[in-house]
C-alpha atoms as a PDB file:
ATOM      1  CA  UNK A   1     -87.635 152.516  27.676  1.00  0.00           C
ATOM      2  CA  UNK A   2     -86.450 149.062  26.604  1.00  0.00           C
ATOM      3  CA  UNK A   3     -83.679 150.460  24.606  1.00  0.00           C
ATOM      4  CA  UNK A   4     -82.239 151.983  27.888  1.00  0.00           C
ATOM      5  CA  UNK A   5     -84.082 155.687  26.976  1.00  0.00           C
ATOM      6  CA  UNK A   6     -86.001 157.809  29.175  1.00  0.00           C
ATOM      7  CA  UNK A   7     -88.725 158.950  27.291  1.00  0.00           C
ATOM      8  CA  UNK A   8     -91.039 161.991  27.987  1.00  0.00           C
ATOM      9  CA  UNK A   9     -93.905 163.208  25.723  1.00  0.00           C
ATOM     10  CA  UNK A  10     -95.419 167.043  25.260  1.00  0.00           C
ATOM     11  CA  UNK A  11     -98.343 168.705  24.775  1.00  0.00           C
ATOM     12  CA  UNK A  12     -98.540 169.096  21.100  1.00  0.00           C
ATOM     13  CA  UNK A  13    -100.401 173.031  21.623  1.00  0.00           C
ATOM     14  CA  UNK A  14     -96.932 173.682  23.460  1.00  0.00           C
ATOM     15  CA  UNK A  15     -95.459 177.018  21.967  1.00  0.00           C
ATOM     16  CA  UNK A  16     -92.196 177.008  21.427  1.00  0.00           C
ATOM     17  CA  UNK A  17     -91.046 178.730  24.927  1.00  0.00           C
ATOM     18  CA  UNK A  18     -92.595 175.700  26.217  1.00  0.00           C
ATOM     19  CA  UNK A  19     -90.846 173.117  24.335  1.00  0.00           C
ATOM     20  CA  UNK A  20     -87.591 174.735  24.791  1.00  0.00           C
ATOM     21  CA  UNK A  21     -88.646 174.896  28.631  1.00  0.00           C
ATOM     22  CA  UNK A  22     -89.268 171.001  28.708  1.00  0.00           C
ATOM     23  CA  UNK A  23     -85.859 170.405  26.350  1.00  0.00           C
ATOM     24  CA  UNK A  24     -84.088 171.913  28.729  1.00  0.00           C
ATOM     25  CA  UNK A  25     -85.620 170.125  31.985  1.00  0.00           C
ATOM     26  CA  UNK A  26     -85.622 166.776  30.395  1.00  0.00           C
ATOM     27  CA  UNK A  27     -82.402 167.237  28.913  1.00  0.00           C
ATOM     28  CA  UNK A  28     -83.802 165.776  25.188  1.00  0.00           C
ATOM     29  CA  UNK A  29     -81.096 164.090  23.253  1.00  0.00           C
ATOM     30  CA  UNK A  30     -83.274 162.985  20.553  1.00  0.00           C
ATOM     31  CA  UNK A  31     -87.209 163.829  19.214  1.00  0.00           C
ATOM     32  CA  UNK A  32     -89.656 162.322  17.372  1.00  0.00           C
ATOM     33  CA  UNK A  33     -92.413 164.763  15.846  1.00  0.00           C
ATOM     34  CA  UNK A  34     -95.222 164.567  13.842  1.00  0.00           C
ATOM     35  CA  UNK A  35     -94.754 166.496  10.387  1.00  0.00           C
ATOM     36  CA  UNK A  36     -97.806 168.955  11.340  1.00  0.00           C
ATOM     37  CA  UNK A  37     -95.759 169.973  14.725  1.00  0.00           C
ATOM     38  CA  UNK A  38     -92.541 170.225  12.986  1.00  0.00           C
ATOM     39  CA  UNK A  39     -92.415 173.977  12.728  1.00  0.00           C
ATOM     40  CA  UNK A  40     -92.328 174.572  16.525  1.00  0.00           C
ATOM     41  CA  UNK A  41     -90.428 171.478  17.276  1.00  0.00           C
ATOM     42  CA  UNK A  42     -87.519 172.619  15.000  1.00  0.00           C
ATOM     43  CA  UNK A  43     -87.486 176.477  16.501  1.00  0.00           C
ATOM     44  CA  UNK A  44     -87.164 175.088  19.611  1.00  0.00           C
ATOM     45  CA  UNK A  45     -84.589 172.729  18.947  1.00  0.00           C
ATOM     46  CA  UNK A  46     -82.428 175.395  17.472  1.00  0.00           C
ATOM     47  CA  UNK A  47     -83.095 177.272  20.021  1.00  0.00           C
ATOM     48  CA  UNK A  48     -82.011 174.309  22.573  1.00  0.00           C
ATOM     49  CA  UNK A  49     -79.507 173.432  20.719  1.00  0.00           C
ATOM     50  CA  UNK A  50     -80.151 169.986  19.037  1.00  0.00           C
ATOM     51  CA  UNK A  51     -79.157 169.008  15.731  1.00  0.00           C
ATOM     52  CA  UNK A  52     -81.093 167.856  13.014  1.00  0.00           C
ATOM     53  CA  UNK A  53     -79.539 164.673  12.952  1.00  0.00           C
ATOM     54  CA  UNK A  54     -81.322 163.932  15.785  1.00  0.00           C
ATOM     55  CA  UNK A  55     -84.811 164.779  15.133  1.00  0.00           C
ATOM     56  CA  UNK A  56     -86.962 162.067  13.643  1.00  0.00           C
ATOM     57  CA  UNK A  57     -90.072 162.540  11.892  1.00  0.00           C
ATOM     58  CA  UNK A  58     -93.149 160.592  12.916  1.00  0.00           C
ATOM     59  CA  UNK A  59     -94.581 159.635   9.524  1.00  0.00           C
ATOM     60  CA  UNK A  60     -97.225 157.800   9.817  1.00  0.00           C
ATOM     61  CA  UNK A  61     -99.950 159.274   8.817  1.00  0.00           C
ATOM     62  CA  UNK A  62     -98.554 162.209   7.076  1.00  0.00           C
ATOM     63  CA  UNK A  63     -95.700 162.597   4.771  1.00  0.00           C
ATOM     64  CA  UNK A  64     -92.323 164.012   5.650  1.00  0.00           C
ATOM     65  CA  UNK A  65     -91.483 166.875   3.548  1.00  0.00           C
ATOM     66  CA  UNK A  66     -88.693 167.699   5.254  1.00  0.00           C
ATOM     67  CA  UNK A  67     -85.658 166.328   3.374  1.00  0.00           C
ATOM     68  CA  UNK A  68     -83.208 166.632   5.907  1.00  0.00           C
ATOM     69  CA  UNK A  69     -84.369 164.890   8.335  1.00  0.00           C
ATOM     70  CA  UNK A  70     -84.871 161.228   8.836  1.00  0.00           C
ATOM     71  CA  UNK A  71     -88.422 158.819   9.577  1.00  0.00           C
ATOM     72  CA  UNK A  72     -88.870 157.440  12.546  1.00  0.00           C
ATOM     73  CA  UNK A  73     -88.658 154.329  10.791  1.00  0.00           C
ATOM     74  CA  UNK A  74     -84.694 154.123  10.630  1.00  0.00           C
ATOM     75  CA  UNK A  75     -84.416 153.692  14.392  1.00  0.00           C
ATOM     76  CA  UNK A  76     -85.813 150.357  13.323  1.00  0.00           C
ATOM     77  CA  UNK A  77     -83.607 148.988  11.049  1.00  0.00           C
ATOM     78  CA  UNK A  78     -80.493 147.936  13.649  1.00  0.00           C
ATOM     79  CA  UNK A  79     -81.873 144.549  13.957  1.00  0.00           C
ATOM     80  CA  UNK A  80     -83.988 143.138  17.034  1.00  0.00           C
ATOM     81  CA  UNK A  81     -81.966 143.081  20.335  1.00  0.00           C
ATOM     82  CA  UNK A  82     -83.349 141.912  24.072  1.00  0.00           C
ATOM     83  CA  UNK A  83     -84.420 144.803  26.556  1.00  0.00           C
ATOM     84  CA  UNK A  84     -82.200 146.756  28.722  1.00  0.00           C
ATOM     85  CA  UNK A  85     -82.229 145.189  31.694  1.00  0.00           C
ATOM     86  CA  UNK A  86     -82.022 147.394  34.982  1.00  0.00           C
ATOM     87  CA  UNK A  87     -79.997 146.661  38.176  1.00  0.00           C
ATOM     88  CA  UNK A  88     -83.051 148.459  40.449  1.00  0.00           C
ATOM     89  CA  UNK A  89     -86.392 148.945  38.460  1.00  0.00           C
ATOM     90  CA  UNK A  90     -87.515 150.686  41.609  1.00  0.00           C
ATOM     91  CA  UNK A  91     -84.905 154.020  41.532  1.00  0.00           C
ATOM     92  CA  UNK A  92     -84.177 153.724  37.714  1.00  0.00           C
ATOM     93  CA  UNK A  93     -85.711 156.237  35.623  1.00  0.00           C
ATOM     94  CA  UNK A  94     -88.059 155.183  32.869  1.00  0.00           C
ATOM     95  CA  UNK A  95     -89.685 158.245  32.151  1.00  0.00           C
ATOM     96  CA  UNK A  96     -90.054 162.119  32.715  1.00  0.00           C
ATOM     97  CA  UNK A  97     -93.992 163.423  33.451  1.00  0.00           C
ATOM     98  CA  UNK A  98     -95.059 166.518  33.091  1.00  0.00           C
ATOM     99  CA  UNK A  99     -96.833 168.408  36.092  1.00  0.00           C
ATOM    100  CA  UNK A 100     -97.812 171.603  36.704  1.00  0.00           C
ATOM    101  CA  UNK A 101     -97.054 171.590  40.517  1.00  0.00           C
ATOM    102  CA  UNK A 102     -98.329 174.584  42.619  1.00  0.00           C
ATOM    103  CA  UNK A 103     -96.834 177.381  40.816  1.00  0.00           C
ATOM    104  CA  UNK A 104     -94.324 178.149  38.078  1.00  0.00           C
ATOM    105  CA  UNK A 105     -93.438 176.767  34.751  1.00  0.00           C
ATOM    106  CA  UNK A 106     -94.107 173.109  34.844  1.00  0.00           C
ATOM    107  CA  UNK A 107     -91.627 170.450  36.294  1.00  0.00           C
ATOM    108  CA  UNK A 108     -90.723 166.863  35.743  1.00  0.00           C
ATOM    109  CA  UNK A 109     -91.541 163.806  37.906  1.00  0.00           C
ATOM    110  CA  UNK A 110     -88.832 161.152  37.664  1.00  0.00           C
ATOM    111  CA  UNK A 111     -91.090 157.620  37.298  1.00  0.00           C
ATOM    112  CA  UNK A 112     -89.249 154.790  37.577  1.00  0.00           C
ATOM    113  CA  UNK A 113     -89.750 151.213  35.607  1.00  0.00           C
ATOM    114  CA  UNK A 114     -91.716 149.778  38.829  1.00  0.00           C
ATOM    115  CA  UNK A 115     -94.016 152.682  38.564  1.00  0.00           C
ATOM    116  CA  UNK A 116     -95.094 152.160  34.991  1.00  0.00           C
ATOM    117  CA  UNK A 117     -95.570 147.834  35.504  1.00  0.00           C
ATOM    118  CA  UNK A 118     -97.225 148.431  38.818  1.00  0.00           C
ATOM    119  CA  UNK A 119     -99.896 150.911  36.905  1.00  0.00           C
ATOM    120  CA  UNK A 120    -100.230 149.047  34.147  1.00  0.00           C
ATOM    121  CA  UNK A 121    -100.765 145.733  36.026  1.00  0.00           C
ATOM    122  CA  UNK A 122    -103.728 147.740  38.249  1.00  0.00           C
ATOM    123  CA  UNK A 123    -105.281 148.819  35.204  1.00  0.00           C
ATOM    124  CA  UNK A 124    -106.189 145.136  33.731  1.00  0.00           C
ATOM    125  CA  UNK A 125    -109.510 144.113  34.079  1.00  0.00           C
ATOM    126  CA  UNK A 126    -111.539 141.399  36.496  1.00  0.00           C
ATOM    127  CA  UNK A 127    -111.164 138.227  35.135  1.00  0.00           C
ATOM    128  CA  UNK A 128    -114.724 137.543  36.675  1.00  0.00           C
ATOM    129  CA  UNK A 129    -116.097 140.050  34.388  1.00  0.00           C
ATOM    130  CA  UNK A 130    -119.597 139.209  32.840  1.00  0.00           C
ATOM    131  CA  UNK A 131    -119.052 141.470  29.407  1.00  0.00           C
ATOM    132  CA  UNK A 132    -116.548 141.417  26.637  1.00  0.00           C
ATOM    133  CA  UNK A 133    -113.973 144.180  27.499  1.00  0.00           C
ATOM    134  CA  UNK A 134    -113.183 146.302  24.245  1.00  0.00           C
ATOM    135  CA  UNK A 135    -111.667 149.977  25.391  1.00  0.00           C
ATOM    136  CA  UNK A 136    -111.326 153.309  24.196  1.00  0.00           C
ATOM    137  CA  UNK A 137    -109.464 156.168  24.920  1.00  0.00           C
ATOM    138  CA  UNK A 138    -109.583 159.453  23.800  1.00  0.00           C
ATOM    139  CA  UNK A 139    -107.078 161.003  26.761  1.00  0.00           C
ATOM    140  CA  UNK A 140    -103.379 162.528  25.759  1.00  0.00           C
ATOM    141  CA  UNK A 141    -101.152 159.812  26.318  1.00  0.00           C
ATOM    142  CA  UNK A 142     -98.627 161.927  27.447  1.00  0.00           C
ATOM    143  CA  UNK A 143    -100.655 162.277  30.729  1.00  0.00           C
ATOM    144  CA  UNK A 144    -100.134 160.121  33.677  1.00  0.00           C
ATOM    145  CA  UNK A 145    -103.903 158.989  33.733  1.00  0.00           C
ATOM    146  CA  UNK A 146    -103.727 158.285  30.339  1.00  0.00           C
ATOM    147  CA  UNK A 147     -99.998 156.593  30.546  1.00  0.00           C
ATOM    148  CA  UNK A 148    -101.089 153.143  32.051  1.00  0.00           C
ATOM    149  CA  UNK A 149    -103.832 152.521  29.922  1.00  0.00           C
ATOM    150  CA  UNK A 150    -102.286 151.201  26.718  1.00  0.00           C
ATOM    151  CA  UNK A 151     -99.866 149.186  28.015  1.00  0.00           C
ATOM    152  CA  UNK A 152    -102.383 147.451  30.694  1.00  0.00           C
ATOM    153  CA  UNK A 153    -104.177 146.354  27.635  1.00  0.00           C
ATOM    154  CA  UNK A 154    -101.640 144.893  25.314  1.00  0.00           C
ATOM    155  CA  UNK A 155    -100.526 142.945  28.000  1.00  0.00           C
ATOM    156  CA  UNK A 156    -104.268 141.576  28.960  1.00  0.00           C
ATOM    157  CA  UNK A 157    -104.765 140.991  25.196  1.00  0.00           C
ATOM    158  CA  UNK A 158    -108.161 143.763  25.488  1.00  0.00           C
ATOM    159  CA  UNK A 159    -109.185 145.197  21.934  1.00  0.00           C
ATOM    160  CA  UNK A 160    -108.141 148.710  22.514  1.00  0.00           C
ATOM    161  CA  UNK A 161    -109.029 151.899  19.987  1.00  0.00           C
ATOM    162  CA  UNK A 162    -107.106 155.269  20.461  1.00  0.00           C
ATOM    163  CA  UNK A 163    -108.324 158.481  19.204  1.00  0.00           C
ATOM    164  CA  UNK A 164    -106.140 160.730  17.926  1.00  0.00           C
ATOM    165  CA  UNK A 165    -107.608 163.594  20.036  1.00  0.00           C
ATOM    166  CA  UNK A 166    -111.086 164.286  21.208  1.00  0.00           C
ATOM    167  CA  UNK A 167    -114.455 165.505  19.480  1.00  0.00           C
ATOM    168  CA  UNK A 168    -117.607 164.482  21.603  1.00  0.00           C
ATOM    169  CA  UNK A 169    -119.949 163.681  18.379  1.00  0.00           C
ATOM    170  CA  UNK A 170    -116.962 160.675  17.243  1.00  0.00           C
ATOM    171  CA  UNK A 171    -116.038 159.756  20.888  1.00  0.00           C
ATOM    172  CA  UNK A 172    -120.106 159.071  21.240  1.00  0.00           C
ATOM    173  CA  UNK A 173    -120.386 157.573  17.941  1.00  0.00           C
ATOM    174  CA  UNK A 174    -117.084 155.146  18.370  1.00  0.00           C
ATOM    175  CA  UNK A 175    -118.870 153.605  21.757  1.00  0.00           C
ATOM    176  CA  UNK A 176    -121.639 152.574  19.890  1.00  0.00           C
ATOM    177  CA  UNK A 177    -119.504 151.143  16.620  1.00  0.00           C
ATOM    178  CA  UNK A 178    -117.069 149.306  18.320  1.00  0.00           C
ATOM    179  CA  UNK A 179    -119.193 148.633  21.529  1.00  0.00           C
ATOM    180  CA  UNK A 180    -117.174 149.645  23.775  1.00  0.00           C
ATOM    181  CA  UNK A 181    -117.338 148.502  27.396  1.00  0.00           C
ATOM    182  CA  UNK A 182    -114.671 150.498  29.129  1.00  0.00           C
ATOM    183  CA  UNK A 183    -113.276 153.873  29.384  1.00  0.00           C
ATOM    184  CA  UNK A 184    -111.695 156.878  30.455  1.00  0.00           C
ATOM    185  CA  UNK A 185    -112.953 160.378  30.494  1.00  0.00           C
ATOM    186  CA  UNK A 186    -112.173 163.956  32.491  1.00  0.00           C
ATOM    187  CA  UNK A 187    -115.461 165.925  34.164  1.00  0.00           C
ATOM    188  CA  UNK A 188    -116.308 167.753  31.211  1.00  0.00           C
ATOM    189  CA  UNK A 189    -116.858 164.545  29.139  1.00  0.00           C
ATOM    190  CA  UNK A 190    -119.017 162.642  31.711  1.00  0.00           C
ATOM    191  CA  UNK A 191    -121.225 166.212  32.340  1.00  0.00           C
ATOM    192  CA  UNK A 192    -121.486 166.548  29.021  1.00  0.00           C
ATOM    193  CA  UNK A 193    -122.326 163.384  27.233  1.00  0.00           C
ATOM    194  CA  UNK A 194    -125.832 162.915  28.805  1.00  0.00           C
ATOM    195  CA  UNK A 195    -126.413 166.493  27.329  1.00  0.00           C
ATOM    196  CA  UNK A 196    -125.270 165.840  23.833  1.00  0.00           C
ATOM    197  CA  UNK A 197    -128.041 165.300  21.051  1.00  0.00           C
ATOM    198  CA  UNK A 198    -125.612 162.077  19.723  1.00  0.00           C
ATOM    199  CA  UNK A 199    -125.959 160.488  23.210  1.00  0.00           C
ATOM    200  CA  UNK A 200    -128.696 157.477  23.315  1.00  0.00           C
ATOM    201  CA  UNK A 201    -129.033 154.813  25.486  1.00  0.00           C
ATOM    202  CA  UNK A 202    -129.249 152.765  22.757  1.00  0.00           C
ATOM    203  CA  UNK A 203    -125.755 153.431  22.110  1.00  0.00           C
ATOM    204  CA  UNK A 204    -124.046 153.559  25.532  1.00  0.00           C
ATOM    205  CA  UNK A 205    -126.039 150.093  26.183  1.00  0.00           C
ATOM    206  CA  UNK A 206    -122.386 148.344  25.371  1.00  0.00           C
ATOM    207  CA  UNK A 207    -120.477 150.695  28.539  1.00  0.00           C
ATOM    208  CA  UNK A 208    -120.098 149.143  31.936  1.00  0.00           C
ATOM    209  CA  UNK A 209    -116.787 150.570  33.143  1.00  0.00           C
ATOM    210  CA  UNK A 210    -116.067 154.527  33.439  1.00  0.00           C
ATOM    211  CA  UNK A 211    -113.001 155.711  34.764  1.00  0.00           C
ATOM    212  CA  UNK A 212    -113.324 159.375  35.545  1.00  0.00           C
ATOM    213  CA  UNK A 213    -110.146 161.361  36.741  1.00  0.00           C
ATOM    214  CA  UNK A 214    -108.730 165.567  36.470  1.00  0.00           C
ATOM    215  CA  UNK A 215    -111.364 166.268  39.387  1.00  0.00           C
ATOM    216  CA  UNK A 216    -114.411 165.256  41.823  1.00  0.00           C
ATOM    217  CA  UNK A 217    -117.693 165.118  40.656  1.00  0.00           C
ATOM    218  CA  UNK A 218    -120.427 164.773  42.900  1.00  0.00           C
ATOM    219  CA  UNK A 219    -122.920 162.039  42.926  1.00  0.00           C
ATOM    220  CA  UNK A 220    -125.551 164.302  41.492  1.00  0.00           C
ATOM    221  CA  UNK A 221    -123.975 165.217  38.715  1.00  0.00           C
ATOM    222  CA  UNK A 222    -123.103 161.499  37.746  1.00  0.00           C
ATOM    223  CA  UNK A 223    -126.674 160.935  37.683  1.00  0.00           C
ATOM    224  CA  UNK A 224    -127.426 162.485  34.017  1.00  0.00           C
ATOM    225  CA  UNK A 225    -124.738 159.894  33.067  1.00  0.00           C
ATOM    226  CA  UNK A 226    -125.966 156.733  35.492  1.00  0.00           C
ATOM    227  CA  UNK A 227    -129.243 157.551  33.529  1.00  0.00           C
ATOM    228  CA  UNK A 228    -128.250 156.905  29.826  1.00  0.00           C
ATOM    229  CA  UNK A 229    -126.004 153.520  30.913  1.00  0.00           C
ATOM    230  CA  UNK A 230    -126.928 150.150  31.489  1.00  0.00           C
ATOM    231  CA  UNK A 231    -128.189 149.130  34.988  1.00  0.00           C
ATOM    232  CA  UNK A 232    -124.552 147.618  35.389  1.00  0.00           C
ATOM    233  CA  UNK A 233    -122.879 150.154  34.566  1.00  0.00           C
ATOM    234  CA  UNK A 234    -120.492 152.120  37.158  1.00  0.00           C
ATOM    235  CA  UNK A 235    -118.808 155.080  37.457  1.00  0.00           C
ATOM    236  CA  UNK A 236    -115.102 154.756  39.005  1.00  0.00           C
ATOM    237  CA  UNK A 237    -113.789 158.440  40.173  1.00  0.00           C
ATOM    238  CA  UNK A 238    -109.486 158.087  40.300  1.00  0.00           C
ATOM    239  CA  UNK A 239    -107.774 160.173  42.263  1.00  0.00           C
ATOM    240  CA  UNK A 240    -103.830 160.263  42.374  1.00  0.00           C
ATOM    241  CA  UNK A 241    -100.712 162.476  41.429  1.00  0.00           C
ATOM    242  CA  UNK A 242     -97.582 162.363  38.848  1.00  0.00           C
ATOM    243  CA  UNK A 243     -95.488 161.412  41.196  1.00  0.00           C
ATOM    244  CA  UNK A 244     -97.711 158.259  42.694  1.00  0.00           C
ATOM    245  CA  UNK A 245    -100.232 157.175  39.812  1.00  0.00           C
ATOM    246  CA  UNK A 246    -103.875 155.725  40.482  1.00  0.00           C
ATOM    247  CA  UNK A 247    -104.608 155.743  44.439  1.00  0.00           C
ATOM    248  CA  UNK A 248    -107.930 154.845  44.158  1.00  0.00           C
ATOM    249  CA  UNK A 249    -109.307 153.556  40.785  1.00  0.00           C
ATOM    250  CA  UNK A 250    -111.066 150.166  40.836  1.00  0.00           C
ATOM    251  CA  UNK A 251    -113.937 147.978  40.029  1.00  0.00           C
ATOM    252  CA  UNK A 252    -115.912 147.839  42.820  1.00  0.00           C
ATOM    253  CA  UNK A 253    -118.176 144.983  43.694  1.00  0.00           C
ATOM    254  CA  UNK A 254    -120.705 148.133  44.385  1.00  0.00           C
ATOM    255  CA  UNK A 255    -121.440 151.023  42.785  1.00  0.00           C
ATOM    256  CA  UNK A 256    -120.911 154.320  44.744  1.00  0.00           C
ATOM    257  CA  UNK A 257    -124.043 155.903  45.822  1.00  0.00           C
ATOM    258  CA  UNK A 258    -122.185 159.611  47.081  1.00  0.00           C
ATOM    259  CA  UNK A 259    -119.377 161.626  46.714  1.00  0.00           C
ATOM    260  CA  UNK A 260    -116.437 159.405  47.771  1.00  0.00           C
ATOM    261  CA  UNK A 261    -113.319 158.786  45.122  1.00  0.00           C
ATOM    262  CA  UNK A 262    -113.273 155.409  46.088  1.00  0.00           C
ATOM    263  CA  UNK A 263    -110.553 153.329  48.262  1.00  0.00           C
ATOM    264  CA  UNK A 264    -106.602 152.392  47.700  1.00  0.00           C
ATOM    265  CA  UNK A 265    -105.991 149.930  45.979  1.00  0.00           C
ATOM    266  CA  UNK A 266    -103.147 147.418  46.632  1.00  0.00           C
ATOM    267  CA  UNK A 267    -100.070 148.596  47.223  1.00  0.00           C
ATOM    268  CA  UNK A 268    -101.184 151.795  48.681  1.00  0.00           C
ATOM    269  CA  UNK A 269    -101.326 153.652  51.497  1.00  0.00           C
ATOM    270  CA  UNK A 270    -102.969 156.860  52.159  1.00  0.00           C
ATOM    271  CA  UNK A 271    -102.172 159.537  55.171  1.00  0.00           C
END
């Protein structure tokens, strides 16, 4: 996005249908893949019609066996250059999110560069807070709940750790190494911690910020969860779309006693 790119990231189960589906809505120029999703990336490519030349191998953390095609890392040897600087941050688009709408294939919401600052400025923390924040997330970043998070927290300076996907057993056990303070989780996860023989309270002494987004739980069923945290702990339900982020995530001066999702925050309003 600073380089002047619209950038839009896929599920990595997509088959290749669905990547060529999202090439072809997004209107891809250039991809970077991991070398374990290379296979379906470069059928679909083909298939779309982009060259080789312009798919870039994510190398990181496994090696690129593909000879004709180049790391990731080469995009970073032009020298350093300022950011691409927009005339209207509001109507200029930044990046392409997936959503599933009501029907259909998926489609693409346009987000602009206000969107993304705006979210990532509502998701730093209280500066009144009483505990050391130190995050985790486990949630795909290519996911608008997931999108602000990152961001929010290299700009507050918050020790962040990202999972590479999901297990419940190494989610539980990261809270408790790293003590962890905040986080982010879908239904399933909040149900099912409380129920999982690695859950103490021992080790979720450390949380005292939940974020909890995908759908509503009740009240009751947060209580399993309420019971295993610390007496300051709270449970923040967000509800929002693609198209207009976070509606009602926040820290609360109280904690929610019933059903509710919460309130708008700033900049919002609801009909």
């Amino acid at each position: 996005m600073g380089a002047g790119a619209r950038f839009t990231g896929v599920n990595p189960a997509y088959t290749v249908h669905e990547l060529v589906h999202h090439l072809k809505l997004s209107k891809a120029k250039l991809m970077i893949v991991e070398p374990q999703l290379l296979e379906a990336a470069l059928a679909a490519a083909e298939e779309y019609g982009l060259p080789k030349s312009k798919i870039f191998v994510f190398d990181i953390h496994d090696k690129n066996t593909h000879d004709d095609l180049q790391s990731w890392s080469t995009l970073l040897q032009h020298g350093e250059r300022d950011w691409v600087t927009v005339d209207d941050p509001t109507t200029t688009v930044a990046s392409y999110a997936s959503t599933s709408g009501t029907s259909g294939l998926p489609k693409l919401a346009m987000l602009s560069h206000s969107y993304h600052q705006t979210q990532a400025a509502l998701r730093c923390s209280d500066p009144d807070l009483t505990y050391n924040v130190r995050r985790l997330t486990a949630l795909p970043p290519f996911h608008v709940f997931a999108t602000p998070i990152v961001p929010a927290s290299i700009h507050a300076g918050y020790p962040t750790y990202i999972m590479r996907r999901f297990d419940m057993r190494q989610y539980i056990q990261a809270i408790e190494q790293f003590e962890i303070s905040e986080t982010w989780m879908p239904p399933p996860v909040l149900v099912g911690i409380p129920n999982s023989p690695f859950c103490t309270k021992e080790g979720m002494r450390s949380l005292r910020q939940i974020w909890m987004g995908g759908a509503g739980v009740t009240f009751a069923n947060q209580l399993p969860m309420y019971n295993v945290l610390h007496q300051d702990a709270q449970i923040n339900q967000v509800w929002g779309m693609t198209e207009a982020g976070w509606v009602t995530a926040g820290q609360w001066p109280e904690r929610l006693l019933d059903d509710s999702v919460g309130r708008p925050l700033q900049g919002f309003e609801l009909r």
